[in-house]
Protein backbone atom coordinates (compact mmCIF):
# COMPACT_ATOMS: atom_id res chain seq x y z
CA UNK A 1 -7.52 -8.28 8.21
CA UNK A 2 -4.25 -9.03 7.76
CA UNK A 3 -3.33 -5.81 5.98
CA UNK A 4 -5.62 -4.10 8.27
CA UNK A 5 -3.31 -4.55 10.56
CA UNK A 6 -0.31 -4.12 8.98
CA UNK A 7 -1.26 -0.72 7.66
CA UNK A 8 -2.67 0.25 11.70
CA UNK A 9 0.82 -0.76 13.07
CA UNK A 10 2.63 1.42 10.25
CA UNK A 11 0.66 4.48 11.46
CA UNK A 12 -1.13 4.45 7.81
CA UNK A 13 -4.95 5.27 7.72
CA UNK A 14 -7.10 3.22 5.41
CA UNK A 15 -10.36 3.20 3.77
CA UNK A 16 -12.16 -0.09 5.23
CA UNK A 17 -13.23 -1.62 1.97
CA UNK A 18 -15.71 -4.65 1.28
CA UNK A 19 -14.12 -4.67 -2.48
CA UNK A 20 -10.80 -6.41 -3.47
CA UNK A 21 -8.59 -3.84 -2.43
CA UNK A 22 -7.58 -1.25 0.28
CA UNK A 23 -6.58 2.72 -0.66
CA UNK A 24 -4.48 4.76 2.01
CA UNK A 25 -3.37 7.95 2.01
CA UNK A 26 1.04 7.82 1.60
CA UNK A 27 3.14 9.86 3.06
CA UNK A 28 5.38 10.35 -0.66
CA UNK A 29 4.43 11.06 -4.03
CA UNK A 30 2.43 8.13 -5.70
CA UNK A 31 4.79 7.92 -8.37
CA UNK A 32 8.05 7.65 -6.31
CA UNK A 33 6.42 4.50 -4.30
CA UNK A 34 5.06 2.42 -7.62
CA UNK A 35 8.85 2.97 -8.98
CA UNK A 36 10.16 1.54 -5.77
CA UNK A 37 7.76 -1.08 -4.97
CA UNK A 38 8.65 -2.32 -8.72
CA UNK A 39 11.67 -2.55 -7.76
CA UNK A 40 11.30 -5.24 -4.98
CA UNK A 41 8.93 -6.96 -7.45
CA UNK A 42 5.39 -5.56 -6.29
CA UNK A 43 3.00 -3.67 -8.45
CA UNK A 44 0.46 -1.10 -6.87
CA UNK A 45 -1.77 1.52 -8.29
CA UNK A 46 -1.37 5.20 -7.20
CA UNK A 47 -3.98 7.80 -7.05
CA UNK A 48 -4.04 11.41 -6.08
CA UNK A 49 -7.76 12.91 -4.55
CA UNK A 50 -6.94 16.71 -3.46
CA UNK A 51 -3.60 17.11 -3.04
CA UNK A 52 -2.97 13.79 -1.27
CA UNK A 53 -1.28 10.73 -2.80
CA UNK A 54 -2.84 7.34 -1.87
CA UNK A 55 -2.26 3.87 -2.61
CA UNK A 56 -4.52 1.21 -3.90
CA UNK A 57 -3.40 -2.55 -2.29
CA UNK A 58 -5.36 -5.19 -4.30
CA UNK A 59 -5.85 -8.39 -2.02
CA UNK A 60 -3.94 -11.32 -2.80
CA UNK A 61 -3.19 -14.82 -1.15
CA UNK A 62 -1.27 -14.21 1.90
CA UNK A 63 2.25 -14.71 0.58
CA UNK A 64 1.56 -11.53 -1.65
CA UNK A 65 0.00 -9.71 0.86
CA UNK A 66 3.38 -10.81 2.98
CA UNK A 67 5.51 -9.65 -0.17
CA UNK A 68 3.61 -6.50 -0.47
CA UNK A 69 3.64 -5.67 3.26
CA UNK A 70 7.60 -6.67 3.59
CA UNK A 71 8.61 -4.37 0.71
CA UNK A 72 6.63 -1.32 1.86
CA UNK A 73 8.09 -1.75 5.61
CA UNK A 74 11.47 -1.75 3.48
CA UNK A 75 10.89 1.18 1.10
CA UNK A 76 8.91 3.56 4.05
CA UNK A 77 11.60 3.03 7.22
């Protein structure tokens, strides 16, 4: 829920998921934000469906999800 959230208050779109991890379409190439995430220490996977890059979240304890949702507010504003 948590990233639910997050991701509604970002203006991202998601893909509600009963799995162990969240994809949403990005609004920059997939490869541009797993370099930059990396840099602040967080890993992601990237995937591209039709044109559209999207990212793939896996869910983590709540101080990753908190380091995961800080460095994407800092890389994407």
């Amino acid at each position: 829920q948590f990233l639910y959230e997050y991701l509604t208050k970002m203006g991202y779109a998601y893909i509600p998921s009963s799995a162990n991890f969240v994809l949403f379409p990005i609004k920059m190439k997939g490869a541009d934000l797993v370099s930059k995430l990396m840099a602040e220490g967080v890993m992601v996977r990237k995937w591209e469906f039709d044109r559209q890059h999207w990212c793939r979240v896996s869910i983590g304890t709540m101080d990753e999800m908190k380091a995961f949702t800080d460095a994407f507010t800092k890389i994407t504003v």
